[in-house]
C-alpha atoms as a PDB file:
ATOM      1  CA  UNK A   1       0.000   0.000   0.000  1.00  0.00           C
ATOM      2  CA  UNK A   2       1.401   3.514  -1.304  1.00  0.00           C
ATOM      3  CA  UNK A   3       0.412   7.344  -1.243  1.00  0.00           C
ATOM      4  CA  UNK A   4       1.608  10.772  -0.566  1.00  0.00           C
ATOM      5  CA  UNK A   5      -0.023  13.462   1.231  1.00  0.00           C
ATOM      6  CA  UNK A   6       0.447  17.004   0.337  1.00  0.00           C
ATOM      7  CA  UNK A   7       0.948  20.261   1.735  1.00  0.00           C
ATOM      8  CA  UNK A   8      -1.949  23.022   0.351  1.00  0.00           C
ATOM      9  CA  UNK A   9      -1.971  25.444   2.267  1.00  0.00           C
ATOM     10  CA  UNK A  10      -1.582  26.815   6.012  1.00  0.00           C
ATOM     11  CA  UNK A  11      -2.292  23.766   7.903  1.00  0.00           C
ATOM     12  CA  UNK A  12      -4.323  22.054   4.887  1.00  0.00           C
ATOM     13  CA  UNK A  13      -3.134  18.965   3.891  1.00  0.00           C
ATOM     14  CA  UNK A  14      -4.323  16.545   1.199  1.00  0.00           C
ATOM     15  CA  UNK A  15      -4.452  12.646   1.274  1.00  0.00           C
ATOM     16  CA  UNK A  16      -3.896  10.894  -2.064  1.00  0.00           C
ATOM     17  CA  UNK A  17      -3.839   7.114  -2.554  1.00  0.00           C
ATOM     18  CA  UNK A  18      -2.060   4.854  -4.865  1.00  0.00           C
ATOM     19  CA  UNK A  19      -5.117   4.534  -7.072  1.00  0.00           C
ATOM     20  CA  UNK A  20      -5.750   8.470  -6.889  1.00  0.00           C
ATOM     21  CA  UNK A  21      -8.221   8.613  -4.509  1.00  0.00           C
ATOM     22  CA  UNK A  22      -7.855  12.090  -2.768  1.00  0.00           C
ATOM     23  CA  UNK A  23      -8.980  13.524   0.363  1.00  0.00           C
ATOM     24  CA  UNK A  24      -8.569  16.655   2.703  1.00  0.00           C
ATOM     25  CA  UNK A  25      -6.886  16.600   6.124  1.00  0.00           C
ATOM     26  CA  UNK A  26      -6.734  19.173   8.873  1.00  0.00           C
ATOM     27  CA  UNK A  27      -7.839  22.174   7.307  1.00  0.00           C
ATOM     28  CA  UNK A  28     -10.633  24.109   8.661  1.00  0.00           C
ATOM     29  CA  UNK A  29     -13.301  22.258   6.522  1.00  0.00           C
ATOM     30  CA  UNK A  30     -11.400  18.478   7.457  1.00  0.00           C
ATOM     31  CA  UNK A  31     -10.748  16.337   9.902  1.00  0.00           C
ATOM     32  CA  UNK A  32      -7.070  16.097  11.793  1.00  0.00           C
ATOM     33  CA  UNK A  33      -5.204  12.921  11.857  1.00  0.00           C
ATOM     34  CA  UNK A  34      -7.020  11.259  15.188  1.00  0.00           C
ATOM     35  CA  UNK A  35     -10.134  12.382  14.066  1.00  0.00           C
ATOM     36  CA  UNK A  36      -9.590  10.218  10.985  1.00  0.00           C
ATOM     37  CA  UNK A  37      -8.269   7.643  12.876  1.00  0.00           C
ATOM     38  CA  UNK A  38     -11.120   7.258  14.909  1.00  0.00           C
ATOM     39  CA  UNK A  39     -13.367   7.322  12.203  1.00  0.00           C
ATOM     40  CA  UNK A  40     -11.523   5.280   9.879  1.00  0.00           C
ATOM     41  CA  UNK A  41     -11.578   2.399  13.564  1.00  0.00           C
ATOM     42  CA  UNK A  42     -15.299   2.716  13.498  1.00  0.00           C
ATOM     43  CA  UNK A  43     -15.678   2.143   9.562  1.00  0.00           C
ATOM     44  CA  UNK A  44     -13.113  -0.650   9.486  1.00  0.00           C
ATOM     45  CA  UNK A  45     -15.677  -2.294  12.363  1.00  0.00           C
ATOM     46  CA  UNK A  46     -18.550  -1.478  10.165  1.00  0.00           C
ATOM     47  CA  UNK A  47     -17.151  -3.001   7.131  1.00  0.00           C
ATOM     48  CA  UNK A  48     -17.659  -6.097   9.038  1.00  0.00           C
ATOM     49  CA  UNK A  49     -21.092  -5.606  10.791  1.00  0.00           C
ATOM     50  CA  UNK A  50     -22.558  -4.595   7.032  1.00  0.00           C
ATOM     51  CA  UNK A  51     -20.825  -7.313   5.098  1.00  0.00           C
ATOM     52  CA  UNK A  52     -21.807  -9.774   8.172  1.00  0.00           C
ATOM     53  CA  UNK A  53     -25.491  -9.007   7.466  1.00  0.00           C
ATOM     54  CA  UNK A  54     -25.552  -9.128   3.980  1.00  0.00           C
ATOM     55  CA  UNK A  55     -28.115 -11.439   3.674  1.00  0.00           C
ATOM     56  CA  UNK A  56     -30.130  -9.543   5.883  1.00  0.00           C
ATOM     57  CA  UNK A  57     -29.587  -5.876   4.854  1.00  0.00           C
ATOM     58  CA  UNK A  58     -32.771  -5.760   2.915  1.00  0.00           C
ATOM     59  CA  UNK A  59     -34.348  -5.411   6.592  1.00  0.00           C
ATOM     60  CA  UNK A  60     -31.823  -2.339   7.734  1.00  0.00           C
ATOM     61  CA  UNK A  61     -33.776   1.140   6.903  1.00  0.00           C
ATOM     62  CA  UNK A  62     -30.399   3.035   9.053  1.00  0.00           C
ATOM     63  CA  UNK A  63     -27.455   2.162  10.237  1.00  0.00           C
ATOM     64  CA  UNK A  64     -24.716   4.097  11.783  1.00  0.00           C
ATOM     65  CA  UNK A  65     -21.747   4.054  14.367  1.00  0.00           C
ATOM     66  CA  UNK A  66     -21.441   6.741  17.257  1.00  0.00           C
ATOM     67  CA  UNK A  67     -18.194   7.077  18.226  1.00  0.00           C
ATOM     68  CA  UNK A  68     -16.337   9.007  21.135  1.00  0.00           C
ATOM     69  CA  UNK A  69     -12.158   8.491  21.587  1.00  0.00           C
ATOM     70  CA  UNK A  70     -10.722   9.805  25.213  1.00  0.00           C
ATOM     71  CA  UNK A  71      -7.163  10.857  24.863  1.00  0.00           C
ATOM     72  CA  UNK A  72      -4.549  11.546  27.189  1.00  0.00           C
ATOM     73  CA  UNK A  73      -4.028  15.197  28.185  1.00  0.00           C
ATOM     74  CA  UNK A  74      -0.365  15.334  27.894  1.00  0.00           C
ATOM     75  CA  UNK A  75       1.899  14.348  24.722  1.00  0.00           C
ATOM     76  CA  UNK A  76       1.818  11.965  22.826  1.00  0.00           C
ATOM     77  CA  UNK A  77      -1.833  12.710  23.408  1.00  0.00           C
ATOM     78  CA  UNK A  78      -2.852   9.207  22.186  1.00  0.00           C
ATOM     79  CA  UNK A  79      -6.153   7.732  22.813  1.00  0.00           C
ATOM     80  CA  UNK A  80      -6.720   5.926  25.943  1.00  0.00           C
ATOM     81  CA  UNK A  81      -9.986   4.987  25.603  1.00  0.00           C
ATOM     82  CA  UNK A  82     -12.694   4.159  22.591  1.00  0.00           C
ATOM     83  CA  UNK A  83     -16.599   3.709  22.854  1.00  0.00           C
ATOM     84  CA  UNK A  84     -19.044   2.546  19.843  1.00  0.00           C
ATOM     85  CA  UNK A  85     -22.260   2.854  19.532  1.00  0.00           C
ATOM     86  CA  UNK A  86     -24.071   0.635  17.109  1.00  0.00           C
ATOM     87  CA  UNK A  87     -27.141   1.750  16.062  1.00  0.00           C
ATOM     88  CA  UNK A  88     -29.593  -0.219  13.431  1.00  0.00           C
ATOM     89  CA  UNK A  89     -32.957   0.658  12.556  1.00  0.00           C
ATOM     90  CA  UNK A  90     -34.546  -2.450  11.433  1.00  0.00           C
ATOM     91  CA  UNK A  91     -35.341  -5.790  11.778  1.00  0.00           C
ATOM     92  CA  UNK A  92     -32.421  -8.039  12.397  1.00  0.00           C
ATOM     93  CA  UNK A  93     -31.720 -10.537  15.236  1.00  0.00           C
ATOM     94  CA  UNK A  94     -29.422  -8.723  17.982  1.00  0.00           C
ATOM     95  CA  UNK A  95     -27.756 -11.785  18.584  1.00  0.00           C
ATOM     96  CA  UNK A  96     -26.496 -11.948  15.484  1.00  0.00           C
ATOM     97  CA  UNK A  97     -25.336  -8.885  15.170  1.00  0.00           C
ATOM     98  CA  UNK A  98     -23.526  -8.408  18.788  1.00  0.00           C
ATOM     99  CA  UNK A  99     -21.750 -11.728  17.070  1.00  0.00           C
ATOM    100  CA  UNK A 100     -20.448 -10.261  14.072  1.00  0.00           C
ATOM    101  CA  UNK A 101     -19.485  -6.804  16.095  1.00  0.00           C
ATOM    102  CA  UNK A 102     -17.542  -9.301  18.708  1.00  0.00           C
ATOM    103  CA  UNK A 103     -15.519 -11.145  15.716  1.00  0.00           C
ATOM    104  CA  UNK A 104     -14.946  -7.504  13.706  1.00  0.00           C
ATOM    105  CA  UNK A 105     -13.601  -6.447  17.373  1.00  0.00           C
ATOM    106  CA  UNK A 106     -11.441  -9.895  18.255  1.00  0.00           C
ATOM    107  CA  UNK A 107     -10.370 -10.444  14.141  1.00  0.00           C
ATOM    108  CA  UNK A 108     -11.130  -8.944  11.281  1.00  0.00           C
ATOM    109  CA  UNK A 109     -10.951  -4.956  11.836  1.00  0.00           C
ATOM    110  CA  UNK A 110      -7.175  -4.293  10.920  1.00  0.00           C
ATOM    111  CA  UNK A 111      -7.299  -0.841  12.682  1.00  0.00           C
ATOM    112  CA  UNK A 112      -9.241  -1.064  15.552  1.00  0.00           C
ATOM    113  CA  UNK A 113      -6.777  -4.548  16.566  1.00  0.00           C
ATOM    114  CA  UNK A 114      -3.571  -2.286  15.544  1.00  0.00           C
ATOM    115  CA  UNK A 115      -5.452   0.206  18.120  1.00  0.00           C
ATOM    116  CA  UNK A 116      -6.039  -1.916  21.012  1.00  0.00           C
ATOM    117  CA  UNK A 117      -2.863  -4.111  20.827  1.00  0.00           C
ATOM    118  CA  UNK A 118      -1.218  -0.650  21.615  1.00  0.00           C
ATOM    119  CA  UNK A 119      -3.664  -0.839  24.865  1.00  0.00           C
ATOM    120  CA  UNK A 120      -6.578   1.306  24.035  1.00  0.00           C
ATOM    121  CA  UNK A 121      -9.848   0.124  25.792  1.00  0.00           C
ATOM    122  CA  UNK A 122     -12.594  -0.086  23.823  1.00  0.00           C
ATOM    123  CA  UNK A 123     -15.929  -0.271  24.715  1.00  0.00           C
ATOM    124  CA  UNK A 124     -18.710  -0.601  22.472  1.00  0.00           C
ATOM    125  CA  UNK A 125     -23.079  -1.426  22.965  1.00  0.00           C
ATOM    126  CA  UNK A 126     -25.609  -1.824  20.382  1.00  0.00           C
ATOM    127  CA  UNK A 127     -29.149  -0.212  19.964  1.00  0.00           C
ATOM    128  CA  UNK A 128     -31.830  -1.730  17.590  1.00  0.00           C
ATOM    129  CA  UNK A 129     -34.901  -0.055  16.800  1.00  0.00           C
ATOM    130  CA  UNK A 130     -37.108  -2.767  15.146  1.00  0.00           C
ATOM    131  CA  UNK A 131     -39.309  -0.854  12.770  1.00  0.00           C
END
């Protein structure tokens, strides 16, 4: 895996991959670098949840993540603690999906693994509104 980010201007940064994908970081209209990596944790672990219900996804209307990261006050002001919220409007068995959320957690999401092998505790619960 290959790509460059750029300088743009003042603080504005910008992200491009090896297939040319591009995308803005830390500028006043994007996200900084632990923003991203918080969100990118909590789309790596919905990758899983989404691809795990596949079969089912014709009974999701919504589905979305909330996420909060606590980070340590002093530098390196790494994050110390993650909590997801999983949120599904729909009808789906919840033991199902607190399943496929416990095997994206223990070993498929690649970031959020990277993340807690470096001793970040994360927390997560799950909300389903059958509709």
């Amino acid at each position: 895996m290959r790509g460059m980010v750029r300088w743009v201007e003042g603080q504005t940064m910008e992200g491009i991959t090896e297939g040319g994908k591009k995308f803005g970081i830390y500028g006043e209209d994007y996200p900084s670098p632990m923003e991203m990596l918080l969100h990118a944790h909590a789309a790596c672990s919905f990758v899983d949840v989404i691809g795990g219900l596949k079969e089912r996804m014709k009974n999701v209307n919504a589905a979305w993540i909330e996420i909060e990261g606590e980070r340590k006050e002093e530098a390196p002001r790494v994050f110390t603690n993650i909590h997801m919220k999983y949120v599904i409007e729909g009808n789906v068995a919840e033991e199902l999906v607190r399943r496929i959320i416990e095997y994206s957690h223990e070993k498929l999401c690649s970031v959020g693994i990277m993340l807690t092998g470096y001793g970040i505790k994360l927390t997560w619960d799950l909300k389903i509104d059958k509709i």
